[in-house]
PDB file of N, CA and C in Angstrom:
ATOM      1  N   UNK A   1       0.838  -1.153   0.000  1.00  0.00           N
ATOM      2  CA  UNK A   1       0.000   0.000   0.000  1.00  0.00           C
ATOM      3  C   UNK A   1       0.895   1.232   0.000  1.00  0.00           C
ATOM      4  N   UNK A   2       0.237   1.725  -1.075  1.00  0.00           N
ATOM      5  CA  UNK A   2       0.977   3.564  -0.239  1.00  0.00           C
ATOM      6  C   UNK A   2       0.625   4.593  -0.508  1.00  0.00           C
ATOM      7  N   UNK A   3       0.571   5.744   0.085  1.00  0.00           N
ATOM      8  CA  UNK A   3       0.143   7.074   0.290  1.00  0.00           C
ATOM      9  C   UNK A   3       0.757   8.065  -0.984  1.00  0.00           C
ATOM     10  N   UNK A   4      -0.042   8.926  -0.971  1.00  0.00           N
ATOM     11  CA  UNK A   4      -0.075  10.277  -1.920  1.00  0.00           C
ATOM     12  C   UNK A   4       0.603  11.556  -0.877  1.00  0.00           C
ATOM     13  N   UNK A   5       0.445  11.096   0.520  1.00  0.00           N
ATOM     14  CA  UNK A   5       1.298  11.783   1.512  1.00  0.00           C
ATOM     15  C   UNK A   5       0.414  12.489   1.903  1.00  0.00           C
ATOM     16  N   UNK A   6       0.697  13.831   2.842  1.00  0.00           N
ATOM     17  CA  UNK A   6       0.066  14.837   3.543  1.00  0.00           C
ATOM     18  C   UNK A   6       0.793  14.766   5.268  1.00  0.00           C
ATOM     19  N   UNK A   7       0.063  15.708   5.668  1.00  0.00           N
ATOM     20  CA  UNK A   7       0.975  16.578   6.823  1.00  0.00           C
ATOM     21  C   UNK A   7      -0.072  15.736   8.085  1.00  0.00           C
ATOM     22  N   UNK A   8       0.420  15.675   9.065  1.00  0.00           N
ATOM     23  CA  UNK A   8      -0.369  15.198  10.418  1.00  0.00           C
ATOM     24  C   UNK A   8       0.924  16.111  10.970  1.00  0.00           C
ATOM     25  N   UNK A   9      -0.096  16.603  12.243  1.00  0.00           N
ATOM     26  CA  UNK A   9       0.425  18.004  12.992  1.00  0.00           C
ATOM     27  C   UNK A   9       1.001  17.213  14.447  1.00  0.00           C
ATOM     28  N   UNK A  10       1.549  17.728  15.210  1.00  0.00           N
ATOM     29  CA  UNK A  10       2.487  17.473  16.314  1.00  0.00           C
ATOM     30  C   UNK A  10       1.211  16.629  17.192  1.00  0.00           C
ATOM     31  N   UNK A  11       1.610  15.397  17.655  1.00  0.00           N
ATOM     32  CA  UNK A  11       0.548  14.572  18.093  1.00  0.00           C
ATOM     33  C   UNK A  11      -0.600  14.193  17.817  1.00  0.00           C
ATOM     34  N   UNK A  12      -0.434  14.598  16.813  1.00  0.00           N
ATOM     35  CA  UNK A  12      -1.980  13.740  15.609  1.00  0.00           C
ATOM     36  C   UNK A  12      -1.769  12.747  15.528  1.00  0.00           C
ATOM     37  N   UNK A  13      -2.770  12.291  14.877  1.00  0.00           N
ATOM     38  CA  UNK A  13      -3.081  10.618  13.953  1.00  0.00           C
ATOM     39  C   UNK A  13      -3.475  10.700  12.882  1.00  0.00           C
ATOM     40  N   UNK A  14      -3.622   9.730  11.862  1.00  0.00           N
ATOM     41  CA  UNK A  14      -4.387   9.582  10.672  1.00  0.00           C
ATOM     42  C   UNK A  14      -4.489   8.207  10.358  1.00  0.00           C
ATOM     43  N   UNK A  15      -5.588   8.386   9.392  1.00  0.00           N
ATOM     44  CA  UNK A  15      -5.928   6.804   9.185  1.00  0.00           C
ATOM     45  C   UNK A  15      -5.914   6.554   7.227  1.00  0.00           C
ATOM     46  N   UNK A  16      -5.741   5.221   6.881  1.00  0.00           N
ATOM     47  CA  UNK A  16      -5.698   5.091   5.426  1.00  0.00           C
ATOM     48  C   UNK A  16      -6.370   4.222   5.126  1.00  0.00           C
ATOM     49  N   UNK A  17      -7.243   4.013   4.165  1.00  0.00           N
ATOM     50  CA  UNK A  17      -7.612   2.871   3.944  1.00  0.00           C
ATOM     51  C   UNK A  17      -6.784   2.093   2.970  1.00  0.00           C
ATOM     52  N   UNK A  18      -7.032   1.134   3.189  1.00  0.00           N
ATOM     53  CA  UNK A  18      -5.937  -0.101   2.500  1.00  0.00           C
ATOM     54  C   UNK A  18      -6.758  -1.449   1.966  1.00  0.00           C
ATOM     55  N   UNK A  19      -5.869  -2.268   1.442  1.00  0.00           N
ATOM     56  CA  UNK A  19      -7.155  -3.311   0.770  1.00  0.00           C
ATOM     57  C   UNK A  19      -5.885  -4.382   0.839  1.00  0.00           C
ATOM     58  N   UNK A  20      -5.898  -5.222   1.689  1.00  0.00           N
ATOM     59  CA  UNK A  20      -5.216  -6.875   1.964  1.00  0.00           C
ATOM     60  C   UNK A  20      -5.288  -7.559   0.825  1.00  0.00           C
ATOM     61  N   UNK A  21      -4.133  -8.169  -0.056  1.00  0.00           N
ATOM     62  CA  UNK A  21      -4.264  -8.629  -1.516  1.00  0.00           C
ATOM     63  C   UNK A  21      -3.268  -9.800  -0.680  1.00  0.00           C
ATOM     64  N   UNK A  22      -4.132 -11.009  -0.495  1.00  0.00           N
ATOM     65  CA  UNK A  22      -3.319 -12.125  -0.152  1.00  0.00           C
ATOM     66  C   UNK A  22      -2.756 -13.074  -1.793  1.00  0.00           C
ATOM     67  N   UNK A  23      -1.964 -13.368  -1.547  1.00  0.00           N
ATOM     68  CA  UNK A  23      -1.095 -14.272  -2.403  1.00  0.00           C
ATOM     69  C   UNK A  23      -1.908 -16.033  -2.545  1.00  0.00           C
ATOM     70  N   UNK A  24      -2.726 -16.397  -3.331  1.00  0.00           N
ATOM     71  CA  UNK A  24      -3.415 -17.675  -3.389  1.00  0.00           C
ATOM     72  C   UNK A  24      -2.491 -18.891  -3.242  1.00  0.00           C
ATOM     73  N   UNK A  25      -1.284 -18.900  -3.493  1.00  0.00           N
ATOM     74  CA  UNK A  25      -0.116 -19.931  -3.427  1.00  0.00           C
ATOM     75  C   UNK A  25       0.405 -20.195  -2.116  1.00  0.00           C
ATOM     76  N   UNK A  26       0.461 -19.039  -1.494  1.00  0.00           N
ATOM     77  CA  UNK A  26       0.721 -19.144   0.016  1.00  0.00           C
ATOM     78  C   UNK A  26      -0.426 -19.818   0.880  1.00  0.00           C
ATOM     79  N   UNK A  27      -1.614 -19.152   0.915  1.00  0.00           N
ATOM     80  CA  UNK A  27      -2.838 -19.309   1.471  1.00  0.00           C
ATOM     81  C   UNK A  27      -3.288 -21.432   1.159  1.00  0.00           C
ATOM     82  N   UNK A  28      -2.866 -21.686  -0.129  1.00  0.00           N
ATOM     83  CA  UNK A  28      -3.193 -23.546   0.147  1.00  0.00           C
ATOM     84  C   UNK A  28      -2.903 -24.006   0.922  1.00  0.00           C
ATOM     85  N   UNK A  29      -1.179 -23.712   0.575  1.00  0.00           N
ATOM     86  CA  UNK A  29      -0.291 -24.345   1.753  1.00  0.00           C
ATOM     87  C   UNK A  29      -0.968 -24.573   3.726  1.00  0.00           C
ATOM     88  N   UNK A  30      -1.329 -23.571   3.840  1.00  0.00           N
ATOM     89  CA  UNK A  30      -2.071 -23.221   5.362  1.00  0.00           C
ATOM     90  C   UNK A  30      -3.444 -23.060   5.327  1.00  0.00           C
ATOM     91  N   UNK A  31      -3.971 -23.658   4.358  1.00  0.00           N
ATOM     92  CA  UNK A  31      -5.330 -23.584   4.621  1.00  0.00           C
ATOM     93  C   UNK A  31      -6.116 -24.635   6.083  1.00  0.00           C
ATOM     94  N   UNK A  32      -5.216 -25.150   6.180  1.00  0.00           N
ATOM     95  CA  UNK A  32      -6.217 -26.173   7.477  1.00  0.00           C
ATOM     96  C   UNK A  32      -5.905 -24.882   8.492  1.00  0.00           C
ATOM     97  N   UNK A  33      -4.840 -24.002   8.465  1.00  0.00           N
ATOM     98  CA  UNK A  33      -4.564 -23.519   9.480  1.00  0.00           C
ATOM     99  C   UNK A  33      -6.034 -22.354   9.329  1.00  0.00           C
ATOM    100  N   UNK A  34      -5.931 -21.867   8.644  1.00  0.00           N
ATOM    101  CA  UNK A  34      -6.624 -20.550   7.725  1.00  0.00           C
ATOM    102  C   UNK A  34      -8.593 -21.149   8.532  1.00  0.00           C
ATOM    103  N   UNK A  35      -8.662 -22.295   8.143  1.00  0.00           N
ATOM    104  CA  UNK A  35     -10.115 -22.503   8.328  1.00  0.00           C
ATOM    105  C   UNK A  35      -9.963 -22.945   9.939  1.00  0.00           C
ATOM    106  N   UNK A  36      -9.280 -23.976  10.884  1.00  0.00           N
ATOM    107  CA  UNK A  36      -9.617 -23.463  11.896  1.00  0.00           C
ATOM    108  C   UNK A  36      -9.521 -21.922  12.706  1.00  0.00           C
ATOM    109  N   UNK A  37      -8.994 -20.681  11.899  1.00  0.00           N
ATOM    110  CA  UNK A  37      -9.020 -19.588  13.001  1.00  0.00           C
ATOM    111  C   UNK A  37      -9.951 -19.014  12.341  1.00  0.00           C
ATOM    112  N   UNK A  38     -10.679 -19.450  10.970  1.00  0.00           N
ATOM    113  CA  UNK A  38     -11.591 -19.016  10.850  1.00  0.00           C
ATOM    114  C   UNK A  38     -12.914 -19.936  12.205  1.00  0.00           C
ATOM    115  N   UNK A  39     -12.984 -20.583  12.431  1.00  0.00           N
ATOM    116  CA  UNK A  39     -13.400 -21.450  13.274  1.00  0.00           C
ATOM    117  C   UNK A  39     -13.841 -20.714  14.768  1.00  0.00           C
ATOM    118  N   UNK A  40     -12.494 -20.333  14.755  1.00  0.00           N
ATOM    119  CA  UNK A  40     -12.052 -19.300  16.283  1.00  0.00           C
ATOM    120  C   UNK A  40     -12.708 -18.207  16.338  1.00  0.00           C
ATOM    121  N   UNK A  41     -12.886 -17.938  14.981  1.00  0.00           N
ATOM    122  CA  UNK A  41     -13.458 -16.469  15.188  1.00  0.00           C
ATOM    123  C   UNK A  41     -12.589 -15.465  15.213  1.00  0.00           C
ATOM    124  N   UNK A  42     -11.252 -15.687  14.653  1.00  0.00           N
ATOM    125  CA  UNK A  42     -10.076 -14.634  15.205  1.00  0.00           C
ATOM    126  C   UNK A  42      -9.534 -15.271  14.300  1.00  0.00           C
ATOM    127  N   UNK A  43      -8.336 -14.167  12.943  1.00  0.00           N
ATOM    128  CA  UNK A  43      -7.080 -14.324  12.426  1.00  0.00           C
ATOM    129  C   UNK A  43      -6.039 -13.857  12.650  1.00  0.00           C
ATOM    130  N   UNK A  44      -5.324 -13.960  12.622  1.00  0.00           N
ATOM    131  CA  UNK A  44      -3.705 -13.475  13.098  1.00  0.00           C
ATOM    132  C   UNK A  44      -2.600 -13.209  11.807  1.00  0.00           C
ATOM    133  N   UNK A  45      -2.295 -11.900  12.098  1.00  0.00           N
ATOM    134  CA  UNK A  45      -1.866 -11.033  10.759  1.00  0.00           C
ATOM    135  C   UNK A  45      -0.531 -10.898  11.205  1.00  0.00           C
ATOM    136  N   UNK A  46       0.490 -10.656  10.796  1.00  0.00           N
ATOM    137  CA  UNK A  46       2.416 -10.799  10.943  1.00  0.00           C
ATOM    138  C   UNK A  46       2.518  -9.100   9.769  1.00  0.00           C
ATOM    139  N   UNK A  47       2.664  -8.375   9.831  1.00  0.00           N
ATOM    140  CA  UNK A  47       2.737  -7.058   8.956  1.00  0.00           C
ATOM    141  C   UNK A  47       4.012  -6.242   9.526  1.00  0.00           C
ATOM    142  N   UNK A  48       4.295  -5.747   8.144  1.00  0.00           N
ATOM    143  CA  UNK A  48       5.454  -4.890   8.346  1.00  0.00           C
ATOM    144  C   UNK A  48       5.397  -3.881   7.183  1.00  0.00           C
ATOM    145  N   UNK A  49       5.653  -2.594   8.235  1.00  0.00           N
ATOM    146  CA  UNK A  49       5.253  -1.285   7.326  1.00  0.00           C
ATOM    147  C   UNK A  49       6.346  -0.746   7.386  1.00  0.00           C
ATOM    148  N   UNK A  50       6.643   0.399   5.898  1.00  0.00           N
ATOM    149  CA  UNK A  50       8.102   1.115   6.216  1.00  0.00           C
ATOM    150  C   UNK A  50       7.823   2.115   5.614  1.00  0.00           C
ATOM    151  N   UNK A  51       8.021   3.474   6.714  1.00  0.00           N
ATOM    152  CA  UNK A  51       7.526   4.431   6.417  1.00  0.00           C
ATOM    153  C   UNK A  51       8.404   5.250   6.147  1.00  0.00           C
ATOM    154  N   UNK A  52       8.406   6.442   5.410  1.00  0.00           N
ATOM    155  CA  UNK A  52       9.178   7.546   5.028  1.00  0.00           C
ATOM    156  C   UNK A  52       9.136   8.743   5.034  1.00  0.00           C
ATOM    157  N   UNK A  53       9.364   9.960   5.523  1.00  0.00           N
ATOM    158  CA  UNK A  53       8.671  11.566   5.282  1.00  0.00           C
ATOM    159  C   UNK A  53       9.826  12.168   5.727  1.00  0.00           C
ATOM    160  N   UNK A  54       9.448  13.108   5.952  1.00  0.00           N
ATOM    161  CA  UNK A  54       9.888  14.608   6.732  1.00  0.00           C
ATOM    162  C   UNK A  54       9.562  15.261   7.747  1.00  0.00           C
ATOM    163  N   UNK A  55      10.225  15.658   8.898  1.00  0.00           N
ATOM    164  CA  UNK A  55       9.779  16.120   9.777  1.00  0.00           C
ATOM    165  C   UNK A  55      10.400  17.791   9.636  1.00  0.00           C
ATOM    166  N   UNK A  56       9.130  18.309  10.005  1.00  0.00           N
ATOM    167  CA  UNK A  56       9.309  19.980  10.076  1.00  0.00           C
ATOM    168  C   UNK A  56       9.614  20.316  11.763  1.00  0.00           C
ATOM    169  N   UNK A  57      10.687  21.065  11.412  1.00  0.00           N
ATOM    170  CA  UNK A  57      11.435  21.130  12.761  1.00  0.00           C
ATOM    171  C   UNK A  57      12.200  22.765  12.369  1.00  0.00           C
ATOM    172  N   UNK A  58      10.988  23.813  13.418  1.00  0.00           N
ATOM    173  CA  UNK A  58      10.930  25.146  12.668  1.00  0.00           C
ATOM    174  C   UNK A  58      11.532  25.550  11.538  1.00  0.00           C
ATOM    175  N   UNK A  59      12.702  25.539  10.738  1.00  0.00           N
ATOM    176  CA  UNK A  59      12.667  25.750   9.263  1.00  0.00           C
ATOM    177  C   UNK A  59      13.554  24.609   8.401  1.00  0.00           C
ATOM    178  N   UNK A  60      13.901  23.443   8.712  1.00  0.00           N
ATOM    179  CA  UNK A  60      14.371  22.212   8.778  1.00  0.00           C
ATOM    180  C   UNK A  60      13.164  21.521   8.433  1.00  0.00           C
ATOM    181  N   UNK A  61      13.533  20.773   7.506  1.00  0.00           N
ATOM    182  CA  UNK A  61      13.216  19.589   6.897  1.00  0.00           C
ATOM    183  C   UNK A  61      13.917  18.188   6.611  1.00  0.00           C
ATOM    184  N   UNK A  62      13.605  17.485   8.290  1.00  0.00           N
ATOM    185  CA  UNK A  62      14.474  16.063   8.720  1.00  0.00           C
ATOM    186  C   UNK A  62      13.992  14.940   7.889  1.00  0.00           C
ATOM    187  N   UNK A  63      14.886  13.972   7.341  1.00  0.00           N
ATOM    188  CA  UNK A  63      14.253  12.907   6.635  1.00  0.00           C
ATOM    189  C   UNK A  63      14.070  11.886   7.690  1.00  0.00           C
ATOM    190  N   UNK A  64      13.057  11.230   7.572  1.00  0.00           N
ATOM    191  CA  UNK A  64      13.128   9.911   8.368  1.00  0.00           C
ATOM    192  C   UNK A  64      12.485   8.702   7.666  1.00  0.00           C
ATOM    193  N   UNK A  65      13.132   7.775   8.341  1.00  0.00           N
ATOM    194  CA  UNK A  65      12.702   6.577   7.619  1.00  0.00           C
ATOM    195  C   UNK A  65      12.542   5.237   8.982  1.00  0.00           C
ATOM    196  N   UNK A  66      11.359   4.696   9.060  1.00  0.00           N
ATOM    197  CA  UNK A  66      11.607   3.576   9.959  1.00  0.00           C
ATOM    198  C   UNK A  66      10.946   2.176   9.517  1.00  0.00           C
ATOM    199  N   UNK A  67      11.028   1.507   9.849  1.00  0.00           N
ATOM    200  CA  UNK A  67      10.305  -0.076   9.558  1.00  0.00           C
ATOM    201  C   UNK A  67       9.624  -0.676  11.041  1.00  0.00           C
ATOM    202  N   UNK A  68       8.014  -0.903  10.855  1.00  0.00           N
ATOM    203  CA  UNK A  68       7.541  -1.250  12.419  1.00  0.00           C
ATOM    204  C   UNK A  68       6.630  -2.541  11.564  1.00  0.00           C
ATOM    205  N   UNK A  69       7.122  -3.254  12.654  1.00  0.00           N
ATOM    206  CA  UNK A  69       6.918  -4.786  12.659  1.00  0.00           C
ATOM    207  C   UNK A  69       5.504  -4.835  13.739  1.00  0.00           C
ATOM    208  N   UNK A  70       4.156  -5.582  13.162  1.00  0.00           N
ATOM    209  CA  UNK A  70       2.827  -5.653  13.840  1.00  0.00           C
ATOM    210  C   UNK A  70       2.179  -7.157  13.926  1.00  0.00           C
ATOM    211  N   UNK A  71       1.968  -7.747  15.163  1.00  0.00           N
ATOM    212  CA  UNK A  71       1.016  -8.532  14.838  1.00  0.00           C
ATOM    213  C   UNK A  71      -0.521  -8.483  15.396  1.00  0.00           C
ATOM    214  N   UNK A  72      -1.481  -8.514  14.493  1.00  0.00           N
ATOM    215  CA  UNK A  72      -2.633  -8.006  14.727  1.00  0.00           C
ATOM    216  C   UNK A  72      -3.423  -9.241  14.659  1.00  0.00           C
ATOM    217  N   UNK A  73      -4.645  -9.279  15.693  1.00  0.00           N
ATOM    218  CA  UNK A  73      -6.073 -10.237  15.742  1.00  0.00           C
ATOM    219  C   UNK A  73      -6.803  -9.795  15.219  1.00  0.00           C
ATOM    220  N   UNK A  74      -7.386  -9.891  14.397  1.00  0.00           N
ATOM    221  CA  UNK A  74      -8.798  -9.442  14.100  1.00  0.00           C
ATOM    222  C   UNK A  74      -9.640 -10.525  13.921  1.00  0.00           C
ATOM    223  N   UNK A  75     -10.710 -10.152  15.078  1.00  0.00           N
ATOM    224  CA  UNK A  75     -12.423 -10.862  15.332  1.00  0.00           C
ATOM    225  C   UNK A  75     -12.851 -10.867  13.833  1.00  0.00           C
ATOM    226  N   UNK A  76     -13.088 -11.920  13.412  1.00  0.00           N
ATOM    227  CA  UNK A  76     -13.905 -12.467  11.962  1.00  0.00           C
ATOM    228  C   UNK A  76     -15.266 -12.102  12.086  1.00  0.00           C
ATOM    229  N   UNK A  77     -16.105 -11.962  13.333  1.00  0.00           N
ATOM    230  CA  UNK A  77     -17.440 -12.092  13.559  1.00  0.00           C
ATOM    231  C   UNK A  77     -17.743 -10.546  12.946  1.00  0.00           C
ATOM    232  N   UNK A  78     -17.308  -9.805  13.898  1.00  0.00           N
ATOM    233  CA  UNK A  78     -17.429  -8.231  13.517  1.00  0.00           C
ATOM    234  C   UNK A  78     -16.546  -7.356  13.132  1.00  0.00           C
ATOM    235  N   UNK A  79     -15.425  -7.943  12.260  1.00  0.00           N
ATOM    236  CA  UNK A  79     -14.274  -7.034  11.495  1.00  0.00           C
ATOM    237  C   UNK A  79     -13.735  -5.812  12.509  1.00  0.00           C
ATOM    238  N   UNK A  80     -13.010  -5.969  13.293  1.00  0.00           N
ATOM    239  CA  UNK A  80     -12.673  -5.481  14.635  1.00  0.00           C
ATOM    240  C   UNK A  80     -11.254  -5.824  15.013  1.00  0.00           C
ATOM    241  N   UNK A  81     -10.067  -5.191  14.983  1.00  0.00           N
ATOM    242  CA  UNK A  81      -8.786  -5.775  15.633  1.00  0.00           C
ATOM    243  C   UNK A  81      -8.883  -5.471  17.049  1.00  0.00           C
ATOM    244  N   UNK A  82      -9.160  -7.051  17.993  1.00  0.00           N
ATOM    245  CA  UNK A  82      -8.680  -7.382  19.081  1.00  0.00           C
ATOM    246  C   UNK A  82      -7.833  -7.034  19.992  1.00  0.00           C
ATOM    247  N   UNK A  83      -6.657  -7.068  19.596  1.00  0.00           N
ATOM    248  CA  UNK A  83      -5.109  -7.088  19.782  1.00  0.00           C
ATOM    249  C   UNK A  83      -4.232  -6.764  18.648  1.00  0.00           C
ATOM    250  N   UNK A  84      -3.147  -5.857  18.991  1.00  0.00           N
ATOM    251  CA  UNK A  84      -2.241  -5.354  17.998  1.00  0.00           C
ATOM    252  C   UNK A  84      -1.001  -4.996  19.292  1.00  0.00           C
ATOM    253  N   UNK A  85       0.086  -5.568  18.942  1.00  0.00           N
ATOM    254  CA  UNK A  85       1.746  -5.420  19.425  1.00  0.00           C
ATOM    255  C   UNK A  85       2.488  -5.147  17.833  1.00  0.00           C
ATOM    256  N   UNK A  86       3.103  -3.993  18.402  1.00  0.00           N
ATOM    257  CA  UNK A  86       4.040  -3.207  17.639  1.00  0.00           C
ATOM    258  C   UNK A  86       5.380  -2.819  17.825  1.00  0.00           C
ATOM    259  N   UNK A  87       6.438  -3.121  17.146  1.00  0.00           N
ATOM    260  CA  UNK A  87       7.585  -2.832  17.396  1.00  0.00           C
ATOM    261  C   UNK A  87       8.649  -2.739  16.624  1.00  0.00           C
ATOM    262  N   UNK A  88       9.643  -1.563  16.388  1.00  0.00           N
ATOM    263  CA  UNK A  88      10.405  -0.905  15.609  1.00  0.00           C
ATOM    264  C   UNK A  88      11.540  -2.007  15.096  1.00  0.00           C
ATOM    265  N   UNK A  89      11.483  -2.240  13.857  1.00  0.00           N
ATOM    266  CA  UNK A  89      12.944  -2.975  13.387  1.00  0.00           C
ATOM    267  C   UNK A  89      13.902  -2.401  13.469  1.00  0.00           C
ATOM    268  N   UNK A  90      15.210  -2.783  13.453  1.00  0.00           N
ATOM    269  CA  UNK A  90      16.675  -2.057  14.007  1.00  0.00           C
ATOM    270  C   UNK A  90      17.483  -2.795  12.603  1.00  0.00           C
TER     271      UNK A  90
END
């Protein structure tokens, strides 16, 4: 996925929408796994995002770049993430 960009201000948030394009070759392989957590009611997602911008730092323009490693639950019943742990690659 990726952005067209824009500014989020000193302790903001923002949100993107995105669209999950799973790989069908991968997904056979683990399908017994795939249909019991469909079962559970809960899937379990392994994601890694790497982000890039600029930080405005009164007339400075800092580059940054980081990579954050996520694993997320999301409830199957009502499309809802559960649980999400996050943490910076080095």
């Amino acid at each position: 996925m990726t952005s067209d960009g824009g500014h989020i201000r000193a302790r903001g948030s923002s949100y993107l929408n995105s669209t999950l394009c799973l790989d069908g070759v991968e997904i056979l392989s683990d399908v017994i796994f795939l249909l019991e957590d469909l079962a559970k009611g809960s899937i379990t997602f392994d994601t890694e995002s790497m982000i890039s911008g600029k930080l405005g730092l009164f007339f400075f323009a800092l580059p940054l770049k980081t990579k954050i490693s996520c694993e997320v639950i999301v409830n199957t019943r009502n499309q809802t993430i559960t649980h999400q742990s996050c943490y910076p690659e080095v």
